[in-house]
C-alpha atoms as a PDB file:
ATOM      1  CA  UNK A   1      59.752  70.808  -2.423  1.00  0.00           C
ATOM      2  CA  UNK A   2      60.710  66.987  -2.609  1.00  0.00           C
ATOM      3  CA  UNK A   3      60.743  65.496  -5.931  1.00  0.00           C
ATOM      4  CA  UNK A   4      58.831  62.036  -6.477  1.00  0.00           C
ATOM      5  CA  UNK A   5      60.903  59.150  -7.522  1.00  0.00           C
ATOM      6  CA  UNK A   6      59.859  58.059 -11.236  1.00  0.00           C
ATOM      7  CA  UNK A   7      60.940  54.536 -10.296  1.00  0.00           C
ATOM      8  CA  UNK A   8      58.891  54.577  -7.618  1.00  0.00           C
ATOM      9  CA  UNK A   9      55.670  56.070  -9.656  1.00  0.00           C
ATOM     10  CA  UNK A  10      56.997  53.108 -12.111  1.00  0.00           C
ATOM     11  CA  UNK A  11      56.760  50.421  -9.359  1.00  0.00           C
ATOM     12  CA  UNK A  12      53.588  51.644  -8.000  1.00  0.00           C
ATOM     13  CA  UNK A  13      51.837  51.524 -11.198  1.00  0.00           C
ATOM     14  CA  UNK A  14      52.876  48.016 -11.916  1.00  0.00           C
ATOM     15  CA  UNK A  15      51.723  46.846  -8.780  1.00  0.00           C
ATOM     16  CA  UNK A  16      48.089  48.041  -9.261  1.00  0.00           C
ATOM     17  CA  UNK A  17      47.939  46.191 -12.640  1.00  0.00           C
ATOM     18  CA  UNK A  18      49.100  43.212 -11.403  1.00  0.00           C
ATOM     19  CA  UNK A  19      46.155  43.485  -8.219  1.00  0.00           C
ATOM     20  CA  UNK A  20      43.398  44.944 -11.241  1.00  0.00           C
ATOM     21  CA  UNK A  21      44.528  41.994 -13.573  1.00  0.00           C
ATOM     22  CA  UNK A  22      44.118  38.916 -10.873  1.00  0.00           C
ATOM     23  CA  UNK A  23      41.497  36.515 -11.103  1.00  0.00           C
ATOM     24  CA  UNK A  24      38.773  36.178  -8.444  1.00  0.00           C
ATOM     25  CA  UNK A  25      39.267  32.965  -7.016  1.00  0.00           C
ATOM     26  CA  UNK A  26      35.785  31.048  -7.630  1.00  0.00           C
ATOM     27  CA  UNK A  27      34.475  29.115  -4.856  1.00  0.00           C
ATOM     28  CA  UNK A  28      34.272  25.313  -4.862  1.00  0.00           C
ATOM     29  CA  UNK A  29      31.168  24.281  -5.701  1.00  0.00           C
ATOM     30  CA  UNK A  30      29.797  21.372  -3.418  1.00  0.00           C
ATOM     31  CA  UNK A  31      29.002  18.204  -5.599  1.00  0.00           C
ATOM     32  CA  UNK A  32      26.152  15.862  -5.226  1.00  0.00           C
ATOM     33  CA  UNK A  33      26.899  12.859  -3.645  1.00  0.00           C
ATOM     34  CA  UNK A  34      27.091   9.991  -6.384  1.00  0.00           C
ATOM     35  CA  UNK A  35      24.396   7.273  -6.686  1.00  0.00           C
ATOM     36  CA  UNK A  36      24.855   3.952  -6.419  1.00  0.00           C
ATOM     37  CA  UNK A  37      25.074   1.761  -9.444  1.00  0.00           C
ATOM     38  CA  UNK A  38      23.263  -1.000  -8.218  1.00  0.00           C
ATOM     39  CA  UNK A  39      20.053  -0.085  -5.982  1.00  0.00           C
ATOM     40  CA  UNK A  40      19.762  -0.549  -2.007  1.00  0.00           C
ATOM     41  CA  UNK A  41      18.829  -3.740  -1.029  1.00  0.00           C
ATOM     42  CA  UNK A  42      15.311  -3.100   0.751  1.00  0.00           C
ATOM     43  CA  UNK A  43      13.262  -5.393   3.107  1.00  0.00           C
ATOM     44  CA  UNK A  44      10.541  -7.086   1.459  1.00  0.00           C
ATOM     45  CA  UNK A  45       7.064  -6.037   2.603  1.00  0.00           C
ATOM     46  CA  UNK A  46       6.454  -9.574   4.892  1.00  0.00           C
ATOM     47  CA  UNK A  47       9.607  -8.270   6.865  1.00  0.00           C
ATOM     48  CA  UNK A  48       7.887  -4.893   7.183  1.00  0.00           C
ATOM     49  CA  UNK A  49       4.859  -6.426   8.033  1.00  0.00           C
ATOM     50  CA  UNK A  50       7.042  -7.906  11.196  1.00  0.00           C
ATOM     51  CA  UNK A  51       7.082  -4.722  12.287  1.00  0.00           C
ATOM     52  CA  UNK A  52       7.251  -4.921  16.551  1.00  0.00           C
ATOM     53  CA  UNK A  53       4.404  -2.580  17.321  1.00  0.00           C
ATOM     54  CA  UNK A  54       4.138  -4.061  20.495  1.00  0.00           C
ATOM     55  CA  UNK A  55       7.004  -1.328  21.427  1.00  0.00           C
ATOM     56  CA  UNK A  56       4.711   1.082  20.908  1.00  0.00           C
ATOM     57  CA  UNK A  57       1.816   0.457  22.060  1.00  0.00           C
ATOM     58  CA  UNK A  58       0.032  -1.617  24.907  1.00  0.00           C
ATOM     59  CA  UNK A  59      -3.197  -1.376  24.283  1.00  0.00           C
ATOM     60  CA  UNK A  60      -4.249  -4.916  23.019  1.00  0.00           C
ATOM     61  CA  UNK A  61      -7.308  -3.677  21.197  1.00  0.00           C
ATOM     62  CA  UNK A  62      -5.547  -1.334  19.165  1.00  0.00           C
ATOM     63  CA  UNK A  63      -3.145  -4.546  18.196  1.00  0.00           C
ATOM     64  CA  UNK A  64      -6.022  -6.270  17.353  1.00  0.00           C
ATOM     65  CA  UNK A  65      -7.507  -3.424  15.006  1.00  0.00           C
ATOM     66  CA  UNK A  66      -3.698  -3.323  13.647  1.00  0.00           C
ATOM     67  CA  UNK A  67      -4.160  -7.105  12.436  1.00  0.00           C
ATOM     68  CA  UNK A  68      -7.602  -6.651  11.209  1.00  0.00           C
ATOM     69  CA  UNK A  69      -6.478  -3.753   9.195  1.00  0.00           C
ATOM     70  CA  UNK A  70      -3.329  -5.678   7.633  1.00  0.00           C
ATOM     71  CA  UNK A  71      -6.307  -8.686   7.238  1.00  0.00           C
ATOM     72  CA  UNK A  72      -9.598  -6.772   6.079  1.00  0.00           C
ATOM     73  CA  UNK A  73      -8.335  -3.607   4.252  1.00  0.00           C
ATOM     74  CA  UNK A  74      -9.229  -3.821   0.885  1.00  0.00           C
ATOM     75  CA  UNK A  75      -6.448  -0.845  -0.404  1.00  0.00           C
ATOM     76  CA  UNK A  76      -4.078  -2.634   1.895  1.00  0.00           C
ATOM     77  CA  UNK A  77      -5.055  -6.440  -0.121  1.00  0.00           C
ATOM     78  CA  UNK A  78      -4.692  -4.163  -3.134  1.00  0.00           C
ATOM     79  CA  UNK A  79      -1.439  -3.107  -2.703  1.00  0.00           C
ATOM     80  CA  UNK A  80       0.163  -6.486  -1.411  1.00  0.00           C
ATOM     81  CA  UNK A  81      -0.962  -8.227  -4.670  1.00  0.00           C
ATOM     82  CA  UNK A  82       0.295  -5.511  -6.564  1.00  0.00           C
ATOM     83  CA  UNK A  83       3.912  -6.058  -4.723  1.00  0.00           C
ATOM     84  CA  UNK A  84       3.245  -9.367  -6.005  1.00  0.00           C
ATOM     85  CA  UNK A  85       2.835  -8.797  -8.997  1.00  0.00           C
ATOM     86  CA  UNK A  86       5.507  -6.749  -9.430  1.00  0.00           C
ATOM     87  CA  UNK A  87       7.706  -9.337  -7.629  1.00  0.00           C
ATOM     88  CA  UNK A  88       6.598 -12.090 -10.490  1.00  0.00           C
ATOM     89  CA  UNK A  89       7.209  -9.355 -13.241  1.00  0.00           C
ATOM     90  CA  UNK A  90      10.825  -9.156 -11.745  1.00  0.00           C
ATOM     91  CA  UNK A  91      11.389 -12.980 -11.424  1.00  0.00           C
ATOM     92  CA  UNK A  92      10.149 -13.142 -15.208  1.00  0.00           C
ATOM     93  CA  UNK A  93      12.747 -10.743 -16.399  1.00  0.00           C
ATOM     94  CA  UNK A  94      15.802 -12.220 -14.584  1.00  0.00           C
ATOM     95  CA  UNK A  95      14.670 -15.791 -16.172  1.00  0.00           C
ATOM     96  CA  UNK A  96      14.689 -14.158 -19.519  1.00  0.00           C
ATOM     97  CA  UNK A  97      18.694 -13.981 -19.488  1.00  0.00           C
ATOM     98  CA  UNK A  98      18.662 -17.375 -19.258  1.00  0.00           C
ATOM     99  CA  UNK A  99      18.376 -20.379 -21.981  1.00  0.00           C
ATOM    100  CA  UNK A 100      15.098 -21.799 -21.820  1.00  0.00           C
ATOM    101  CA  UNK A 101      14.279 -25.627 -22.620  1.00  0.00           C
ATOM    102  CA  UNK A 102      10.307 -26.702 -23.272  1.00  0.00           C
ATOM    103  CA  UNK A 103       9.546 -30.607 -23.556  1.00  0.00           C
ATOM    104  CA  UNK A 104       6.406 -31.573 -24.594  1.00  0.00           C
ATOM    105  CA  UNK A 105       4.445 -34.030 -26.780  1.00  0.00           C
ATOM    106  CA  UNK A 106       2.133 -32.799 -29.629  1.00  0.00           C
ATOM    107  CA  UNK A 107      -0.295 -35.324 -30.738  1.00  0.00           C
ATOM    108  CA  UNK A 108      -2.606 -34.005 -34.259  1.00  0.00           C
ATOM    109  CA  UNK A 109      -3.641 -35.719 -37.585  1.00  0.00           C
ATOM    110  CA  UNK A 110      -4.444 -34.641 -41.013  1.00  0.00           C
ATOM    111  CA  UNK A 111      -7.792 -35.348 -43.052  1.00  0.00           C
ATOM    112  CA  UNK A 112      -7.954 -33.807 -46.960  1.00  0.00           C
ATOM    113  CA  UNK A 113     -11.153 -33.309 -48.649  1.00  0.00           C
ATOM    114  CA  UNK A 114     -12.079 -35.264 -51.430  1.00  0.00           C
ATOM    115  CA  UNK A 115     -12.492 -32.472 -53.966  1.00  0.00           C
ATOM    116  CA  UNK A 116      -9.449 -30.456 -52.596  1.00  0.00           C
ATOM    117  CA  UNK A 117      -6.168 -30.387 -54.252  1.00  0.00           C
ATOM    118  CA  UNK A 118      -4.540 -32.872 -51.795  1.00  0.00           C
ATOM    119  CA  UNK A 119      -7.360 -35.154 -51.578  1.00  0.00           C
ATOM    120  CA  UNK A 120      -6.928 -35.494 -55.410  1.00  0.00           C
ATOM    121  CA  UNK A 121      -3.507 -35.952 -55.383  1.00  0.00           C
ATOM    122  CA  UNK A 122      -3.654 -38.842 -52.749  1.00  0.00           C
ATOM    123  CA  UNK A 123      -5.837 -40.399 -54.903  1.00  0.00           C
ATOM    124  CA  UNK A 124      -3.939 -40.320 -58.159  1.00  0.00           C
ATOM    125  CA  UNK A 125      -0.867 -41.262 -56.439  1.00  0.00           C
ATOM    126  CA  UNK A 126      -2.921 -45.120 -54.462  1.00  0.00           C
ATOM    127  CA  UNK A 127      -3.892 -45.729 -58.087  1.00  0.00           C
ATOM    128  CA  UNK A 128      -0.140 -45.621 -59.491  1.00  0.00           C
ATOM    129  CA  UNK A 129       1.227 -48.800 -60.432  1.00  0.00           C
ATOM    130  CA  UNK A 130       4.461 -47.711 -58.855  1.00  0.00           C
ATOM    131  CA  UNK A 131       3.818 -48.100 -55.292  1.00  0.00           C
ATOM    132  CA  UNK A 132       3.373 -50.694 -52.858  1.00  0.00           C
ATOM    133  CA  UNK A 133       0.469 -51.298 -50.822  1.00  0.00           C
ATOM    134  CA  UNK A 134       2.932 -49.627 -47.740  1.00  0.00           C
ATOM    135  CA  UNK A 135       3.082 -46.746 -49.497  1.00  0.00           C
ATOM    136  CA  UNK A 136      -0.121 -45.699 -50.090  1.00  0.00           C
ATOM    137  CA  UNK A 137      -1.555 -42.536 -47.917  1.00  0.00           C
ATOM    138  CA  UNK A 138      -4.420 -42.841 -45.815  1.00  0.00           C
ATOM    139  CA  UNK A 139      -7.604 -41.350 -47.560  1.00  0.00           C
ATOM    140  CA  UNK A 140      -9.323 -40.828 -44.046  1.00  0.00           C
ATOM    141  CA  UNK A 141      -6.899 -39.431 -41.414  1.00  0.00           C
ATOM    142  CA  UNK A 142      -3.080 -38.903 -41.537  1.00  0.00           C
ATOM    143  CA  UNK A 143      -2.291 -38.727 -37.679  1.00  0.00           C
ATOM    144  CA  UNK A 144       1.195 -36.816 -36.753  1.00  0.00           C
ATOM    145  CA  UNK A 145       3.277 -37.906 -33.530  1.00  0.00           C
ATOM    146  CA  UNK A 146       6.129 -35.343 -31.770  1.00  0.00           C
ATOM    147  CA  UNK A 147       7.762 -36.009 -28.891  1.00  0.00           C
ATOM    148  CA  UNK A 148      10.987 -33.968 -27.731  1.00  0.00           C
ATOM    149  CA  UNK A 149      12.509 -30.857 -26.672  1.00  0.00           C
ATOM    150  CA  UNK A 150      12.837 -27.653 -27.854  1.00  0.00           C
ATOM    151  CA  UNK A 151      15.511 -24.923 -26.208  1.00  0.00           C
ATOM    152  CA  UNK A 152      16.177 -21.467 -27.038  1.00  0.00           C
ATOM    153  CA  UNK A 153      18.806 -18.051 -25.743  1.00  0.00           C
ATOM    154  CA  UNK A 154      17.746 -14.568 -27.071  1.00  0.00           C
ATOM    155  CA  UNK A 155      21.217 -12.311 -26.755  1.00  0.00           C
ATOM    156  CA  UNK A 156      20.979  -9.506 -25.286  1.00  0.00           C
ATOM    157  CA  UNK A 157      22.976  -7.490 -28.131  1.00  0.00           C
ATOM    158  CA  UNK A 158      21.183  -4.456 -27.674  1.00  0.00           C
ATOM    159  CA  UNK A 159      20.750  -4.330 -23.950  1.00  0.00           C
ATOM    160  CA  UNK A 160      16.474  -4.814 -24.025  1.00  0.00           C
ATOM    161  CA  UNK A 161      16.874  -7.782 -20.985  1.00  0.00           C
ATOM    162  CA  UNK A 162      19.064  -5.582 -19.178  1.00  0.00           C
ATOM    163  CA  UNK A 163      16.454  -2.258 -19.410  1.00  0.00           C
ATOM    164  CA  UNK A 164      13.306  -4.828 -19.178  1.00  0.00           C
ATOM    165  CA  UNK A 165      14.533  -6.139 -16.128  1.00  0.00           C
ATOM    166  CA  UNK A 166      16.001  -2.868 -14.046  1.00  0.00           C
ATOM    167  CA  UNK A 167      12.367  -1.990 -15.132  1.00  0.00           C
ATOM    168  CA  UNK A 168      10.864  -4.360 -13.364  1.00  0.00           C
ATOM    169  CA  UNK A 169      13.234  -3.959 -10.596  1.00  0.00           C
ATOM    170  CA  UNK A 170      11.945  -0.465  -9.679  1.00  0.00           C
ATOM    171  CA  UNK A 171       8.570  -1.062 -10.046  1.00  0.00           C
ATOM    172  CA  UNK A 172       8.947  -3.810  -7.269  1.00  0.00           C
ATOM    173  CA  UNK A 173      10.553  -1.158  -5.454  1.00  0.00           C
ATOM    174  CA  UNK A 174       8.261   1.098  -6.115  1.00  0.00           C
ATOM    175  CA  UNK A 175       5.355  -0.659  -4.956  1.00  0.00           C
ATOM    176  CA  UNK A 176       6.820  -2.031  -1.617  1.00  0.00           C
ATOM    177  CA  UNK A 177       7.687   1.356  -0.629  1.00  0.00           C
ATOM    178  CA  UNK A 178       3.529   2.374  -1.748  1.00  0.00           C
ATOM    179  CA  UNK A 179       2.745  -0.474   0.555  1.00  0.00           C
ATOM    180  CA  UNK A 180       5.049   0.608   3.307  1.00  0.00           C
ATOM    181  CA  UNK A 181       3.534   3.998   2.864  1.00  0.00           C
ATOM    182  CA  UNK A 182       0.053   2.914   2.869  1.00  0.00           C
ATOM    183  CA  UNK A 183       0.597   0.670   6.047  1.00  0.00           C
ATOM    184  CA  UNK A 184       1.923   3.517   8.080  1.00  0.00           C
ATOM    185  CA  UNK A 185      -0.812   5.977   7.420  1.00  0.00           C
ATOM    186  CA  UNK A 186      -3.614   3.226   7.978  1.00  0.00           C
ATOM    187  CA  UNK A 187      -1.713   2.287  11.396  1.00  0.00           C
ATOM    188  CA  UNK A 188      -1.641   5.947  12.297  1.00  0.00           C
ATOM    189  CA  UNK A 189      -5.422   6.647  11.282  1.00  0.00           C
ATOM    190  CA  UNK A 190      -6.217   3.883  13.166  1.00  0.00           C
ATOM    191  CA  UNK A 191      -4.249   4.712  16.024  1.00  0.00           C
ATOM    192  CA  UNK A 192      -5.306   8.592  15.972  1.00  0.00           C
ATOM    193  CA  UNK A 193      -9.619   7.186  16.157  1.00  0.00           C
ATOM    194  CA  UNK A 194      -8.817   4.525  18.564  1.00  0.00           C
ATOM    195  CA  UNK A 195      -7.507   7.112  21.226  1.00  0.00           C
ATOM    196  CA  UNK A 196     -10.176   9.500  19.579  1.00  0.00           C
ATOM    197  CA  UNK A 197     -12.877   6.966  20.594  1.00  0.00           C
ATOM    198  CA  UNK A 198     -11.395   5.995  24.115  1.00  0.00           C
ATOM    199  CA  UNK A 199     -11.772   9.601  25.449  1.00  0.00           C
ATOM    200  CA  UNK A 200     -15.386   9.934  23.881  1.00  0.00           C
ATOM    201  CA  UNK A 201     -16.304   7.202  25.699  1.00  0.00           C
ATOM    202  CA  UNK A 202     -14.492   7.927  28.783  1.00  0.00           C
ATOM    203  CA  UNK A 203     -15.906  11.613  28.395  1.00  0.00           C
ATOM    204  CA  UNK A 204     -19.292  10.007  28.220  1.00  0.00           C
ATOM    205  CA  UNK A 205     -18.986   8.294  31.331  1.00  0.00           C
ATOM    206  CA  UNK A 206     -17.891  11.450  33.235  1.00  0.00           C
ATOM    207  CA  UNK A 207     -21.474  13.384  31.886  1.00  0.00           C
ATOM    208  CA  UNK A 208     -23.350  10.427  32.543  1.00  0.00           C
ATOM    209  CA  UNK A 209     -22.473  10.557  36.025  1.00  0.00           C
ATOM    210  CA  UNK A 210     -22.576  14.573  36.436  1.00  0.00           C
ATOM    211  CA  UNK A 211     -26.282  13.718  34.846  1.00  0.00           C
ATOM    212  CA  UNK A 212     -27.097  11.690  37.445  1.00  0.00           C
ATOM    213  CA  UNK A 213     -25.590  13.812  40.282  1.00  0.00           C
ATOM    214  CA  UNK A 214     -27.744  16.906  38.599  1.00  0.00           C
ATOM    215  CA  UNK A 215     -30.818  14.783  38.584  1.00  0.00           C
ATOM    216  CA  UNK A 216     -30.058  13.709  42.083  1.00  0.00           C
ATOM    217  CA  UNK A 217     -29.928  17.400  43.071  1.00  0.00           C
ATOM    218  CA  UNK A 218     -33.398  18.683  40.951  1.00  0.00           C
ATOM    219  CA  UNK A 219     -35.252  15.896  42.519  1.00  0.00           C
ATOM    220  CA  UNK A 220     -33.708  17.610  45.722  1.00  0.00           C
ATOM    221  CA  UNK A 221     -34.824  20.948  44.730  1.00  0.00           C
ATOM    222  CA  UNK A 222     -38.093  19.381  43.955  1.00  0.00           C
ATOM    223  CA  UNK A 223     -38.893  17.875  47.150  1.00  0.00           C
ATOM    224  CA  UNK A 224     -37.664  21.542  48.388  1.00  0.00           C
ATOM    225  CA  UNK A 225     -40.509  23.085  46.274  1.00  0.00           C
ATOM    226  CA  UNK A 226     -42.671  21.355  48.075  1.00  0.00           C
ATOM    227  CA  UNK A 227     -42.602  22.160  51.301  1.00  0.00           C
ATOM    228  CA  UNK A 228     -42.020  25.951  51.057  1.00  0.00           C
ATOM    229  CA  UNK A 229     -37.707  25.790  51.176  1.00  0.00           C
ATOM    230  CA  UNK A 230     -37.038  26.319  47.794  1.00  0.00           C
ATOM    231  CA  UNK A 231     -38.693  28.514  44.701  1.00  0.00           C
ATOM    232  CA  UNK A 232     -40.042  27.813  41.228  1.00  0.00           C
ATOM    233  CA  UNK A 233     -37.395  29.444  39.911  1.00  0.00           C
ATOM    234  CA  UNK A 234     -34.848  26.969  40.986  1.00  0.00           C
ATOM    235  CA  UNK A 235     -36.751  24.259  40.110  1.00  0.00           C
ATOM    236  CA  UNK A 236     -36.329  25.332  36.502  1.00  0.00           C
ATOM    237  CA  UNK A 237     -32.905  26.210  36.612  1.00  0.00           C
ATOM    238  CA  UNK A 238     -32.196  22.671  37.596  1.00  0.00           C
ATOM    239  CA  UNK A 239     -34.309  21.462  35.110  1.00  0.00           C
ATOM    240  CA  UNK A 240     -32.678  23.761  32.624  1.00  0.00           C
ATOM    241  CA  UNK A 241     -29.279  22.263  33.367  1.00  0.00           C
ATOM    242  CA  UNK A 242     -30.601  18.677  33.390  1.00  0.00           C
ATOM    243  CA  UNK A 243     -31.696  19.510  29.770  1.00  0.00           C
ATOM    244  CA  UNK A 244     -28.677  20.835  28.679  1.00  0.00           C
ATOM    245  CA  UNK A 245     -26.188  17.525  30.413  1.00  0.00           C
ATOM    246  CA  UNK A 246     -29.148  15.569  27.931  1.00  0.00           C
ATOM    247  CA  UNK A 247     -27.846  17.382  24.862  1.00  0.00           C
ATOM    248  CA  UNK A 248     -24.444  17.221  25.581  1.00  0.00           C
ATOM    249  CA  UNK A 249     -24.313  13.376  26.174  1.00  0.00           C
ATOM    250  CA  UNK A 250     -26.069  13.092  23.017  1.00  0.00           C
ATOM    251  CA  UNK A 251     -23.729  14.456  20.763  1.00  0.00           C
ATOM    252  CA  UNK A 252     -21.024  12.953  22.871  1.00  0.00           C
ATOM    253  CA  UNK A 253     -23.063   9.473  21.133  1.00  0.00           C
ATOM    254  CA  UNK A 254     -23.378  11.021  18.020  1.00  0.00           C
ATOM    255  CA  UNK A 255     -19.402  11.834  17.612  1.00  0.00           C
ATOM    256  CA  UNK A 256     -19.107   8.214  19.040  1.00  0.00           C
ATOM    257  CA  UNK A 257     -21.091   6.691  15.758  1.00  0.00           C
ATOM    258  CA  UNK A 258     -18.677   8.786  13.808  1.00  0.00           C
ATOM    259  CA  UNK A 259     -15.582   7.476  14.963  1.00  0.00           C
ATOM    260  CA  UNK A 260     -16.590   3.963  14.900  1.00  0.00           C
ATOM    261  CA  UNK A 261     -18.146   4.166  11.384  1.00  0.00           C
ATOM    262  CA  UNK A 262     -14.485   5.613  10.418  1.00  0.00           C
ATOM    263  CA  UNK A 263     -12.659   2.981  12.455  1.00  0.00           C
ATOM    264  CA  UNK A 264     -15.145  -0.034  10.681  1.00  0.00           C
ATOM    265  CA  UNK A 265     -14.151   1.628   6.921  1.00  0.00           C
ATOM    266  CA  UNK A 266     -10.595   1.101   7.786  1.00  0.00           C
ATOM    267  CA  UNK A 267     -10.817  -2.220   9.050  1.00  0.00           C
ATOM    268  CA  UNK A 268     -13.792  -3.659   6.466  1.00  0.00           C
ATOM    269  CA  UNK A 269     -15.303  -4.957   9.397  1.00  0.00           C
ATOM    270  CA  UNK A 270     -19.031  -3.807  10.985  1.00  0.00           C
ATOM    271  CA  UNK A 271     -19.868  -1.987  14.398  1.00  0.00           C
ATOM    272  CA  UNK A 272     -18.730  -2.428  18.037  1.00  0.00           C
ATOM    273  CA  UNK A 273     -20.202  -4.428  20.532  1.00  0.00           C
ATOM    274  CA  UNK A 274     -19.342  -5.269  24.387  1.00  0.00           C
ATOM    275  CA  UNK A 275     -17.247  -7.940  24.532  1.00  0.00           C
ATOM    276  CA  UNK A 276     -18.725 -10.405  27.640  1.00  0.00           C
ATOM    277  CA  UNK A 277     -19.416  -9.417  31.018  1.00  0.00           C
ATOM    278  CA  UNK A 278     -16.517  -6.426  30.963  1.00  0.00           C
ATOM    279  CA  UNK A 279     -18.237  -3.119  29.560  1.00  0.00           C
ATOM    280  CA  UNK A 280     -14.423  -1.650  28.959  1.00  0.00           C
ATOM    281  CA  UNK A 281     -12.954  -3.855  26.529  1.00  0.00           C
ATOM    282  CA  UNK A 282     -14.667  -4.243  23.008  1.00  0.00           C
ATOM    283  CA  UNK A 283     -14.445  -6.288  20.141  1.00  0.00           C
ATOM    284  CA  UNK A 284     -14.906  -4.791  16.508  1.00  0.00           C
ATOM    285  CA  UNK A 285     -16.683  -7.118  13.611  1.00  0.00           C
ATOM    286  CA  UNK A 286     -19.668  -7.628  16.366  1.00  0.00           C
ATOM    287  CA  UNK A 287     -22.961  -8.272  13.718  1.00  0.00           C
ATOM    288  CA  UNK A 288     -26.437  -8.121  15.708  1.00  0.00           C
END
């Protein structure tokens, strides 16, 4: 039988402590990407506003109810003078780092009492023999002239400019991106009834004429009746069918009153009406 080595058993051993007392290797973690100090320069909202939607659409009644929305929307007015008013707010707080300088004029006067205490003393002092008649104070009104400057520079020791005006800073931001935002979503409501609208109506005019083809074809039936070619029966399964192309077009109106009613919210103007001679292109603000 074939001894083991005790070296061998010796190396062996210190070979598995060395594998059992290595450190896992930890895996990088991924960092964030670091922000930037100062924040991204953003287009104002008249530069969004700019916005080429003629590369998008055609349609020039949709680019007209685009405009009217940007005119007559009252949360649209409501968030443009709130951009504004953030973008004063902004232009307030990056003056306040500044010295400021005020020039005016103040123009006032002075009148004592008689019984008060510097009525009394005015009095006392006209009657001293130690005065001349320059120097004695008007008893009925003391006026007061100014006329100069006054100028001021608050140091921002403790940083309060600095925080006041990255405030106001990301509320401008803030709100131009709300009004971005808002613009988008009334452009694609808009967009979504305008198409919505085009195939009711277009939809319309296909039932309108199957209607008249179907009453074309009961007054047929009719005529069939009576001479003998055709029975009751048919008659008022025509009929039948007239009725129900009647119901359908109906409702076809019905949705059509909805999705104008929408599209006249949106805009803040009133209902459609036929624009001229052409019964295809519409106007939207029409009052009658």
């Amino acid at each position: 039988m074939k001894r083991l080595n005790p070296r061998n058993i010796l190396y062996g051993m210190a070979a598995l402590s060395l594998v059992s007392c290595a450190v896992p290797k930890v895996a990088d973690l991924k960092k964030a990407q670091t922000l930037p100090e100062s924040p991204i320069k953003m287009a104002s909202s008249e530069e969004f506003q700019q916005l080429n939607l003629k590369a998008y659409f055609t349609d020039t009644h949709l680019l007209e109810l685009f405009d009217k929305v940007v005119q007559a929307n009252p949360d649209f007015q409501i968030a443009q003078q709130r951009v504004e008013i953030a973008n004063s707010f902004l232009q307030r707080s990056k003056m306040d780092l500044l010295p400021s300088l005020e020039v005016g004029a103040e123009v006032s006067g002075n009148r004592y009492g008689k019984y008060t205490m510097e009525g009394v003393g005015n009095y006392d002092t006209n009657l001293s023999p130690n005065i001349t008649e320059e120097q004695k104070i008007n008893r009925d009104f003391t006026p007061n002239y100014w006329l100069g400057a006054r100028s001021s520079w608050e140091i921002d020791a403790w940083g309060k400019l600095k925080n006041k005006r990255i405030a106001a800073q990301k509320k401008f931001l803030a709100s131009t991106e709300g009004l971005r935002l808002l613009q988008v979503e009334l452009f694609t409501d808009i967009a979504n009834l305008y198409y919505q609208l085009v195939a009711l109506d277009n939809r319309l005019a296909i039932y309108q004429k199957n209607y008249k083809l179907q009453q074309r074809a009961f007054e047929i039936v009719l005529a069939q009746r009576e001479v003998g070619k055709a029975t009751e029966l048919a008659v008022q399964q025509f009929k039948a069918q007239n009725n129900n192309w009647l119901a359908e077009i109906e409702h076809i109106k019905v949705e059509i009153v909805t999705v104008e009613q929408a599209i006249t919210t949106l805009t803040g103007l009133w209902r459609r009406c036929e624009a001229g001679n052409n019964p295809d292109a519409y106007q939207y603000g029409c009052i009658e």
